[in-house]
Structure formats: C-alpha cells, structure tokens
C-alpha atoms as a PDB file:
ATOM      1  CA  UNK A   1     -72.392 227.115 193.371  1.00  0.00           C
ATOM      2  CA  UNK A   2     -69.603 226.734 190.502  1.00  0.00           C
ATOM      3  CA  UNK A   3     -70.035 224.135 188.077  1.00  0.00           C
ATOM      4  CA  UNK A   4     -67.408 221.927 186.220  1.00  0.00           C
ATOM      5  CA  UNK A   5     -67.619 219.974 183.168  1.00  0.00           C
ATOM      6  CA  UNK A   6     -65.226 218.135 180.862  1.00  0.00           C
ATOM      7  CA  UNK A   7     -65.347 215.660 178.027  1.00  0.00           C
ATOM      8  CA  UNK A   8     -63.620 211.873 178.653  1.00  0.00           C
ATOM      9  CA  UNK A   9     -59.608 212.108 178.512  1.00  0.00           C
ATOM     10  CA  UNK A  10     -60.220 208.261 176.732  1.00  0.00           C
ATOM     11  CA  UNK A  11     -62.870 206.141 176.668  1.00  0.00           C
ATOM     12  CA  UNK A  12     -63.626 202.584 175.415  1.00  0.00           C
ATOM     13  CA  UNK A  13     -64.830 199.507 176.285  1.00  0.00           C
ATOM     14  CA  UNK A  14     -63.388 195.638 176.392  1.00  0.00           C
ATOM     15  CA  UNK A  15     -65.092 192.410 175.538  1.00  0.00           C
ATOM     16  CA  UNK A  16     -65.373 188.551 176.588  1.00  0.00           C
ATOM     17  CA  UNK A  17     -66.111 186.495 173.565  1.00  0.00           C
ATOM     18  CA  UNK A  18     -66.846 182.704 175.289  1.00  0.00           C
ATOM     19  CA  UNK A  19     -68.605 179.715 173.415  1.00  0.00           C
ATOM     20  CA  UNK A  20     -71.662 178.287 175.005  1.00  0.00           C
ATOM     21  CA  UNK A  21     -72.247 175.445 173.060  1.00  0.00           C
ATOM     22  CA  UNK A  22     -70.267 171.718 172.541  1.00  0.00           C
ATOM     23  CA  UNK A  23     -66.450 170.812 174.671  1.00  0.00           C
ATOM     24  CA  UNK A  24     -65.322 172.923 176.832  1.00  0.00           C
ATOM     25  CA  UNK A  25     -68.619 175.361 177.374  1.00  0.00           C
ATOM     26  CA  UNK A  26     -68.675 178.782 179.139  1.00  0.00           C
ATOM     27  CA  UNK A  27     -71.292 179.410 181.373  1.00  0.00           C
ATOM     28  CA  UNK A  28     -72.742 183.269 181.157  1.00  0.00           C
ATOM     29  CA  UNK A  29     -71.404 183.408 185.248  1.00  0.00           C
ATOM     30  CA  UNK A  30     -68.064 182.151 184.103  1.00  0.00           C
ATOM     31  CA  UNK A  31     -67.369 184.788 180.801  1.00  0.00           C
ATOM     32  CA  UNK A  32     -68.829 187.946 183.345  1.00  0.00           C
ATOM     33  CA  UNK A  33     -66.128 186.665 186.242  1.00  0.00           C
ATOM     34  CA  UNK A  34     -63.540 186.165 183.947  1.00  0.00           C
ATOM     35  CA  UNK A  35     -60.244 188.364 184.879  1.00  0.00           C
ATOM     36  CA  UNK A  36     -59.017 189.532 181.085  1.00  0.00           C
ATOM     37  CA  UNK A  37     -60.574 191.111 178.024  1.00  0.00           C
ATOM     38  CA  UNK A  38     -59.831 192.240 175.107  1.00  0.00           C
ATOM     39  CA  UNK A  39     -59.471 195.923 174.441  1.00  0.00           C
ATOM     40  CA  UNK A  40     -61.185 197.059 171.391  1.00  0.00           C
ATOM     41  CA  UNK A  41     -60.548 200.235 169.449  1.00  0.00           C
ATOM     42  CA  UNK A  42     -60.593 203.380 171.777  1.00  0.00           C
ATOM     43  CA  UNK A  43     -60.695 205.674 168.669  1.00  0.00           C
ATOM     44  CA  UNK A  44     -63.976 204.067 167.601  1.00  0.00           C
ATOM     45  CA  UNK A  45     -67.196 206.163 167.437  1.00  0.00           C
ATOM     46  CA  UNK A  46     -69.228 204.258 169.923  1.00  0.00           C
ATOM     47  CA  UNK A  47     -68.848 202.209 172.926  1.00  0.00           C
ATOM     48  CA  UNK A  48     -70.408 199.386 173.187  1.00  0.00           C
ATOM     49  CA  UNK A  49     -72.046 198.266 176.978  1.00  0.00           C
ATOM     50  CA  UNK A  50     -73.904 194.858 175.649  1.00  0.00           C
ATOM     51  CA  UNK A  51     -74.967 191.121 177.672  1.00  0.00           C
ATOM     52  CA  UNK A  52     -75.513 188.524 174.671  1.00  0.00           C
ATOM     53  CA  UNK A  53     -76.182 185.418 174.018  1.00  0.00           C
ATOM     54  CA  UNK A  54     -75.861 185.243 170.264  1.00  0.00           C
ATOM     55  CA  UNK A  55     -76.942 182.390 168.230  1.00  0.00           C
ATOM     56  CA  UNK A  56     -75.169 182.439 164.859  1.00  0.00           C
ATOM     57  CA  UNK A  57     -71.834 181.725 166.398  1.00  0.00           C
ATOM     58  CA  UNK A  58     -72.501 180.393 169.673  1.00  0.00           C
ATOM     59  CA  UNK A  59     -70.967 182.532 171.617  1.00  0.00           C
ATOM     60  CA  UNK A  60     -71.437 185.017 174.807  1.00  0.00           C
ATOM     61  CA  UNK A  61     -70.527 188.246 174.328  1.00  0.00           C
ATOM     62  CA  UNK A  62     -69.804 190.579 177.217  1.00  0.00           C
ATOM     63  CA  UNK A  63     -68.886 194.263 176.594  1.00  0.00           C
ATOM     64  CA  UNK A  64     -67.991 196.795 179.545  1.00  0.00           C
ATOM     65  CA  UNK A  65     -67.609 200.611 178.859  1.00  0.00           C
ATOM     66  CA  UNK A  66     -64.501 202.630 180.194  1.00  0.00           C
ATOM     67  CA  UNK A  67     -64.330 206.389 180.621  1.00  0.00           C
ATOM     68  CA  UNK A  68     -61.840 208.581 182.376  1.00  0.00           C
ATOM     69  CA  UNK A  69     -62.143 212.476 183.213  1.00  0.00           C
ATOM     70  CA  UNK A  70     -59.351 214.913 183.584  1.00  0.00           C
ATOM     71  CA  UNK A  71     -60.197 216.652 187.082  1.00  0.00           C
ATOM     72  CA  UNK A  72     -57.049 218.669 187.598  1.00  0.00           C
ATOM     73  CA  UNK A  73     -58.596 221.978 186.839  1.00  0.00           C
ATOM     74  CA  UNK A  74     -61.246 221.502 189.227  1.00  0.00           C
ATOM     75  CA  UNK A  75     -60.353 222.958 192.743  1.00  0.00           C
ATOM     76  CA  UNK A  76     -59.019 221.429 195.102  1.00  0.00           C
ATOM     77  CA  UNK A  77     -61.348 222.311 197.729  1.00  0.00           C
ATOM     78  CA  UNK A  78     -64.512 221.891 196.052  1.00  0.00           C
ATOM     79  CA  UNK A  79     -67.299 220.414 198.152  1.00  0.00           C
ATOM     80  CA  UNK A  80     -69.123 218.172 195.759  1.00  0.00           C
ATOM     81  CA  UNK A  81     -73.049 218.514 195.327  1.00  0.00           C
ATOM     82  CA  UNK A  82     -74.005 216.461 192.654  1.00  0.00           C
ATOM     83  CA  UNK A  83     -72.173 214.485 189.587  1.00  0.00           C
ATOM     84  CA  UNK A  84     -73.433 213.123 186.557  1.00  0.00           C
ATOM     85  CA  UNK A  85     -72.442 211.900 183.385  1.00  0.00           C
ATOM     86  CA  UNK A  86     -74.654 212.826 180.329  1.00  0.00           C
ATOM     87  CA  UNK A  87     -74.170 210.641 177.301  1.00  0.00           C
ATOM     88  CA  UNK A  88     -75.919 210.014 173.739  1.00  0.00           C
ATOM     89  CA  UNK A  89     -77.398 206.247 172.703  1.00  0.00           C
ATOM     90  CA  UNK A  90     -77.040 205.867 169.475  1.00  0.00           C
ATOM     91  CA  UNK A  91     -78.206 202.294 169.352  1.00  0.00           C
ATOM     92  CA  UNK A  92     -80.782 200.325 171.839  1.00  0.00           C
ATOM     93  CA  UNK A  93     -81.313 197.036 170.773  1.00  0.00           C
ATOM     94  CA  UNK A  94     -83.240 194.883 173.719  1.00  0.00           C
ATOM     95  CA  UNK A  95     -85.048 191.875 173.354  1.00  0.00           C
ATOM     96  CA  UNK A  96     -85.341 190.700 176.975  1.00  0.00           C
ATOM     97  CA  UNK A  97     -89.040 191.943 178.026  1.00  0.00           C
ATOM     98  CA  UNK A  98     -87.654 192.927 181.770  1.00  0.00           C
ATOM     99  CA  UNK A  99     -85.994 196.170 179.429  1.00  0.00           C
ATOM    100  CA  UNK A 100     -82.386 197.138 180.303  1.00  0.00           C
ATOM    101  CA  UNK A 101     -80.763 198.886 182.972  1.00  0.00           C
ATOM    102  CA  UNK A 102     -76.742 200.001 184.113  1.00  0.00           C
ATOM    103  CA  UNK A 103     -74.574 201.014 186.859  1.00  0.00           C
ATOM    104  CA  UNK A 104     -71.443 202.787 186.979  1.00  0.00           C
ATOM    105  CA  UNK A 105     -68.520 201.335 189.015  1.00  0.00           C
ATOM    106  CA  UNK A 106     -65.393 202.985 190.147  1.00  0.00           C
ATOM    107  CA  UNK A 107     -62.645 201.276 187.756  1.00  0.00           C
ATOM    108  CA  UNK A 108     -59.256 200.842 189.912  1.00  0.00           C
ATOM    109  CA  UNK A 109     -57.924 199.855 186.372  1.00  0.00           C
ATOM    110  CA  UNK A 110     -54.760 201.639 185.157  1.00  0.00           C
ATOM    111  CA  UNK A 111     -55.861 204.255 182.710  1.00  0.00           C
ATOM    112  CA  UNK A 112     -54.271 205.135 178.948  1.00  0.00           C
ATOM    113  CA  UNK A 113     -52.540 201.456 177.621  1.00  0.00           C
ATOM    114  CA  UNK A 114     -54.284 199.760 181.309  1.00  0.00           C
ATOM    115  CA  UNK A 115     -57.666 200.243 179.191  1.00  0.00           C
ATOM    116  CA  UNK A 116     -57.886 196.551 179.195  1.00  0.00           C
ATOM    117  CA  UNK A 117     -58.001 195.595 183.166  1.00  0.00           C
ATOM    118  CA  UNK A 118     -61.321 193.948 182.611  1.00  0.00           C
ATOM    119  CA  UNK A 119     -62.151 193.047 186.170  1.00  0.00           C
ATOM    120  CA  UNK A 120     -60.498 195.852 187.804  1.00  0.00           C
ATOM    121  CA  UNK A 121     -63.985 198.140 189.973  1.00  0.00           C
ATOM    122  CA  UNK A 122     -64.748 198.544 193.703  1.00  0.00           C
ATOM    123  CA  UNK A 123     -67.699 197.120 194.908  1.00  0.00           C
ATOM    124  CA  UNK A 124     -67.705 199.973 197.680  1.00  0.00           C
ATOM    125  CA  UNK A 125     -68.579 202.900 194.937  1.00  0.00           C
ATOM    126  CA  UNK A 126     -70.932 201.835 193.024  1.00  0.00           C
ATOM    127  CA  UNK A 127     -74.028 204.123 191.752  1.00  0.00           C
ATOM    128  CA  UNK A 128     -76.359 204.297 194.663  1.00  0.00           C
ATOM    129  CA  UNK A 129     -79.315 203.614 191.919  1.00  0.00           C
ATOM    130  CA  UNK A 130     -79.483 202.148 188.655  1.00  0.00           C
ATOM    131  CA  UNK A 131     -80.190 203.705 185.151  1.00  0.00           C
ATOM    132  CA  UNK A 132     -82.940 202.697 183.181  1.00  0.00           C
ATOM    133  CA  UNK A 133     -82.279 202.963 179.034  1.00  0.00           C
ATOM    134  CA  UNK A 134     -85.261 202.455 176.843  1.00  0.00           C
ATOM    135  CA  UNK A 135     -84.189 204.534 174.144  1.00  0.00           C
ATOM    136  CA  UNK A 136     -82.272 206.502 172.124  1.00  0.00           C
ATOM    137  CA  UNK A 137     -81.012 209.628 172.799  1.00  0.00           C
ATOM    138  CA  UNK A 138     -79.748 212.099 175.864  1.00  0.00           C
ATOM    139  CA  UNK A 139     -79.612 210.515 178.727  1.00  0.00           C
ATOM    140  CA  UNK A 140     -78.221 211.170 182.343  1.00  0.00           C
ATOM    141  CA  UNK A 141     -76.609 209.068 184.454  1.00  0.00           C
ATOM    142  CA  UNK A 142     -75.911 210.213 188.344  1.00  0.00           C
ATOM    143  CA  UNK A 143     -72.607 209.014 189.559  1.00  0.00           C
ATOM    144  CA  UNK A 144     -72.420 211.205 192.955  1.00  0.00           C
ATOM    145  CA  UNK A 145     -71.350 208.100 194.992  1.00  0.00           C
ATOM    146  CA  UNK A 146     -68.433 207.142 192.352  1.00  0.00           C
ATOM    147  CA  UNK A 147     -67.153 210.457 192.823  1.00  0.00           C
ATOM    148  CA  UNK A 148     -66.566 210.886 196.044  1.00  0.00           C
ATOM    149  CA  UNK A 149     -65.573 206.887 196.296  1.00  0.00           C
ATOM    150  CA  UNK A 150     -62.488 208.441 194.110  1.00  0.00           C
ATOM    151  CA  UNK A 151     -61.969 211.588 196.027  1.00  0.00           C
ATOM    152  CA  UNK A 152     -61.962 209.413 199.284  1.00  0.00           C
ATOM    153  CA  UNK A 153     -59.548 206.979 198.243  1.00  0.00           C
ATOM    154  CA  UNK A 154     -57.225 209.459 196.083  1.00  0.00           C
ATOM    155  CA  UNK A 155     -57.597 212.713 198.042  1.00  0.00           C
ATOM    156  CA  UNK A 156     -54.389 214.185 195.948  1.00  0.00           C
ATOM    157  CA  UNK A 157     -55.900 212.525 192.802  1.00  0.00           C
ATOM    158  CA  UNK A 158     -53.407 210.249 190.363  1.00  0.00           C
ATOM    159  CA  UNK A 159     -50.614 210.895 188.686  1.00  0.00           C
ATOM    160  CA  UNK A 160     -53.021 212.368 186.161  1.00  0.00           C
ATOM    161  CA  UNK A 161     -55.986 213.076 188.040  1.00  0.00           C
ATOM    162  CA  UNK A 162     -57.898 211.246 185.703  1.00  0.00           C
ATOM    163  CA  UNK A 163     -61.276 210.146 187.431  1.00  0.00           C
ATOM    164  CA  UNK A 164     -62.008 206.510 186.069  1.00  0.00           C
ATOM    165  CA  UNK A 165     -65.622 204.706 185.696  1.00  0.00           C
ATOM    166  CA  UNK A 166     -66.967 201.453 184.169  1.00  0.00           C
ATOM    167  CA  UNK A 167     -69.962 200.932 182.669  1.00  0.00           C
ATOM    168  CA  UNK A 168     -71.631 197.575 183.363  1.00  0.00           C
ATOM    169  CA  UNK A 169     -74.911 196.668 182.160  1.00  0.00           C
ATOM    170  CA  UNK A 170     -77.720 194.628 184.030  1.00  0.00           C
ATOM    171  CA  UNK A 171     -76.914 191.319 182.686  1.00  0.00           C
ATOM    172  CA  UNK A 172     -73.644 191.640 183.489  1.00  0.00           C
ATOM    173  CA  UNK A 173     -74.117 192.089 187.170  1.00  0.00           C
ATOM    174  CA  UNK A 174     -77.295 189.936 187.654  1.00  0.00           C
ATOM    175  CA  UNK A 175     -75.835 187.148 185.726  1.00  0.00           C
ATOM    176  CA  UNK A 176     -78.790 185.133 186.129  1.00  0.00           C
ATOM    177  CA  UNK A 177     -81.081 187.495 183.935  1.00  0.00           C
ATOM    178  CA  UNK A 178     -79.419 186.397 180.558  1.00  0.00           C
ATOM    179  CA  UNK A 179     -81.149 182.748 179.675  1.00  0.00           C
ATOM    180  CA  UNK A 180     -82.752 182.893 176.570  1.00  0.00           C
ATOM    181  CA  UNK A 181     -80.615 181.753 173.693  1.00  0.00           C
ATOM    182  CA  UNK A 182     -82.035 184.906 171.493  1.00  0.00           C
ATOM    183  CA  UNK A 183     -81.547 187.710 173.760  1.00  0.00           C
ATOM    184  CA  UNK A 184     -79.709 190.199 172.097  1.00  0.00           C
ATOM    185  CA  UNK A 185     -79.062 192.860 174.744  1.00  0.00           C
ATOM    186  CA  UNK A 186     -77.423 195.742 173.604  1.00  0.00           C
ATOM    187  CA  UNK A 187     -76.729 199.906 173.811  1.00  0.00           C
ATOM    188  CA  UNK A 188     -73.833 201.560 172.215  1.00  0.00           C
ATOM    189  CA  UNK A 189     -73.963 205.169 173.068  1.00  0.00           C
ATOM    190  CA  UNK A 190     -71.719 207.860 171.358  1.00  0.00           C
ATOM    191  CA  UNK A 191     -67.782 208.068 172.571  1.00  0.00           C
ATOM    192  CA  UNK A 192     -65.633 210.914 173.172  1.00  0.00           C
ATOM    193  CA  UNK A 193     -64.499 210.105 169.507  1.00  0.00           C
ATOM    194  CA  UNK A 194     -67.952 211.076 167.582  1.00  0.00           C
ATOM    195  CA  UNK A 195     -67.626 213.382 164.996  1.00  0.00           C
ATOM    196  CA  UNK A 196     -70.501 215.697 166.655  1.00  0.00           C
ATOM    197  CA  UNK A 197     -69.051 217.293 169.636  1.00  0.00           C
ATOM    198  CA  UNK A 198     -72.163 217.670 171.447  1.00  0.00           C
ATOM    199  CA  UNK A 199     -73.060 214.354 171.145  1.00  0.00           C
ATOM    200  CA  UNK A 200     -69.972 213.046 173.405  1.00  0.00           C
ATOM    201  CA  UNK A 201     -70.146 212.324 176.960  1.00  0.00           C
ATOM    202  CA  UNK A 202     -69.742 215.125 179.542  1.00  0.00           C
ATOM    203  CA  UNK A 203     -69.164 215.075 183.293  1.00  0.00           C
ATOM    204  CA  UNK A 204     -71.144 217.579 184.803  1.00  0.00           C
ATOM    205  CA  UNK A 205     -70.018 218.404 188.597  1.00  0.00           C
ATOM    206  CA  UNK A 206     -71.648 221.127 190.800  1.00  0.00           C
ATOM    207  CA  UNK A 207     -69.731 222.267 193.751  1.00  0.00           C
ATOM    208  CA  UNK A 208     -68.839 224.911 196.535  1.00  0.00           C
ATOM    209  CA  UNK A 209     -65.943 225.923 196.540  1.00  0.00           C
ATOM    210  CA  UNK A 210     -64.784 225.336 200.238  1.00  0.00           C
ATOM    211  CA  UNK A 211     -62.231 228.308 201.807  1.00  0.00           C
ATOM    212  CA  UNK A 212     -58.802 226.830 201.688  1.00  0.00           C
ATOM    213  CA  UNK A 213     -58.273 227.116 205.817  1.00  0.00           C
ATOM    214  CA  UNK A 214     -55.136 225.383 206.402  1.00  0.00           C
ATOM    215  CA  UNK A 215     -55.406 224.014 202.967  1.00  0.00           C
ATOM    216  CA  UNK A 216     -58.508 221.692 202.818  1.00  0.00           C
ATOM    217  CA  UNK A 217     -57.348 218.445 201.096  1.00  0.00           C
ATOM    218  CA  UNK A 218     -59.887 216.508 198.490  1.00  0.00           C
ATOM    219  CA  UNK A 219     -59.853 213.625 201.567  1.00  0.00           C
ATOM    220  CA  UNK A 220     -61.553 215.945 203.888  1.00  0.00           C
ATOM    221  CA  UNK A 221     -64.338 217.089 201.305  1.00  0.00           C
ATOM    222  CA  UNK A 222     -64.912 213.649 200.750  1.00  0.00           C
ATOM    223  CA  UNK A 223     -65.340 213.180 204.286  1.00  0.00           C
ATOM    224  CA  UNK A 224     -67.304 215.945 204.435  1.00  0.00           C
ATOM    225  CA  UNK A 225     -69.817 214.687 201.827  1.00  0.00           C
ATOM    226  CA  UNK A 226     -69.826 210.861 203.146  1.00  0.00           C
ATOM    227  CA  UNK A 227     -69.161 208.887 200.942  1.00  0.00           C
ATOM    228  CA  UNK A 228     -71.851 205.630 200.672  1.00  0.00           C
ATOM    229  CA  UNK A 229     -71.115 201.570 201.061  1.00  0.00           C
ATOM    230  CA  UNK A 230     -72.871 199.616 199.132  1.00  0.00           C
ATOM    231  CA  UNK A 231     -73.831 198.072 202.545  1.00  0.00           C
ATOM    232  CA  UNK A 232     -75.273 201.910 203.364  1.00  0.00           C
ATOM    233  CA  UNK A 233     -72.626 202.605 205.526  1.00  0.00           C
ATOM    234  CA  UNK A 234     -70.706 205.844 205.514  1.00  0.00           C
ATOM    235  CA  UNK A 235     -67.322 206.195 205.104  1.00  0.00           C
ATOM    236  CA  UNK A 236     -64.816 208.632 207.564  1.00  0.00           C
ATOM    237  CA  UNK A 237     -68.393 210.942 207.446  1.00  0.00           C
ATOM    238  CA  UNK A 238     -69.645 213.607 209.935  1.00  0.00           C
END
C-alpha cells in the first residue's frame, strides 16, 4: 500500500448573518437554506465551522468550512482504501449539553474566487458517519465516501484536480437542534494559513496502486470501491 498526503490548495469558510428578532425575522431553517454567503478571509488563520444564536446583536450566525486538495500527483490508477482529513481545533466553544458533532459534504462549488457558493454539496457523498468534537486538539475526520463520490463523478478529475469538501456542523444540518437563545456553538480549527505547519490540515489517502491494463480510468476505481448513497445504495459497484 502507497500512501498520499497533501495540505489544502485553499481553504475557508462563508457565513449567513440573519436577525431573529423584530420585522422581517429569520428563522434558524431559513438562514441554513439560504442560497448565498459571504466569503470571509481565506488567508485567515482559522476557519470557522459555528451554529449560533447570539444574543448581543440578535442575530444567527451560520459558518460553513471549505477545503480543496490538489490530487494530480496521485496516480491515476490508485484503488482507494481509506481517506481522512486530520485537522487541529484551536477553539471549542459549546454550550448546547447534546455536545457537537460534523459531517463533510462533497462541495460541487467552483473552487479559487467560487469560494463563496454557499449552498453548492451533494447529498449523495456525504460522510457515511459523523464526527464527534469535544475538544481541542488533533483530530481525524474519515471522508472515504466523499472521495470516491468525487472520483465517481469526475473520473479525469477538474480542470485542476482539486478535490473539494464542506464542512457543516450539526446544527446546521439538524436545524431543529439550535433553540436556545444562548447557545453559542462553535469550533474554529487551524487553516492551511497557520503559521505552524504541522498544525494545518492534511489529507491522508492510502491506496493500491492498480496495474494500468488498458489504462484504468479514476471512474473504474471508483466503481471498483462502490461508492455509498446516503440511501445505502451503491453506485456503478461490483
């Protein structure tokens, strides 16, 4: 087995700032289904993956993290074992008692100046589990099912075969969990952009390297791997 590993190519995240109080109210359902954000500095040290209701201005604030990976050095026949993404919090600040937990989506946003598609994921390729954060510190967070999700539907990769994910948190996705008026949900983990180099997310990929018999295309190793539905079904699998 070969692995391959590689820092983000950009990362960053984008934000829905909605009021929740007096004319013309936002409901937390409305701000997280809401088609535009607002892309905030991708040269900042931190991005920000946050569901909060915040008190001292009113408002909702909705923050979804943005990564992209550079796979062009990675062969083109590798047969895909396991992928994860291991990442630094450098801030965990949760007040809802149920604790905190995210999922990676595939982002079908444009990447570079596209940063800000805010709504942009498939459903299809999400993580097949969730990730628990109750703390600082390394974590890892397995996005096999992402992957291959990417691999399946670009089997020749983009124009810059930059392999795209968003970050959503909990109350982002369960709208319904965010009711208290003081929860302040919130983990900002250390970008691609943080001055420590070993601190910055990494995508970690083990493979085999498949023998390139009548040139084995990425579509066919994602094929090969079957790629999950969210509805458990596989996709063009064996």
């Amino acid at each position: 087995m070969a692995t391959f590993t590689a820092n983000p190519s950009g990362d960053g995240y984008v934000q829905r700032s909605e009021t929740y109080s007096g004319r013309g109210a936002a409901t937390w359902e409305e701000v997280a289904a809401n088609s535009t954000g607002t892309l905030v500095n991708t040269s900042a040290a931190y991005i920000y993956v946050t569901g909060t209701k915040r008190t001292s201005n009113t408002n909702w604030i909705l923050n979804r993290g943005l990564l992209y990976f550079d796979l062009s050095s990675m062969p083109a026949d590798a047969n895909i074992v396991s992928a994860h993404i291991s990442f630094y919090v450098n801030t965990y600040i949760v007040n809802d008692p149920r604790g905190y937990w995210m999922r990676g989506y595939l982002w079908t946003g444009s990447t570079g100046s596209g940063l800000d598609d805010y709504n942009d994921w498939d459903e299809n390729y999400i993580t097949s589990e969730e990730k628990e954060i109750d703390s600082t510190g390394a974590h890892d967070f397995t996005i096999d099912n992402t992957l291959l999700g990417w691999l399946q539907d670009n089997p020749q990769g983009d124009a810059s075969n930059n392999f795209p994910i968003m970050i959503r948190n909990k109350y982002d996705y369960d709208a319904t969990l965010l009711a208290d008026p003081t929860d302040i949900n919130a983990v900002l983990f250390r970008s691609q952009n943080y001055a420590s180099s070993g601190d910055r997310p990494v995508l970690n990929i083990i493979y085999n390297q498949l023998s390139a018999v009548n040139g084995v295309a990425k579509a066919s190793i994602a094929a090969v791997n079957g790629v999950t539905k969210e509805d458990g079904t596989k996709v063009n699998s064996y």
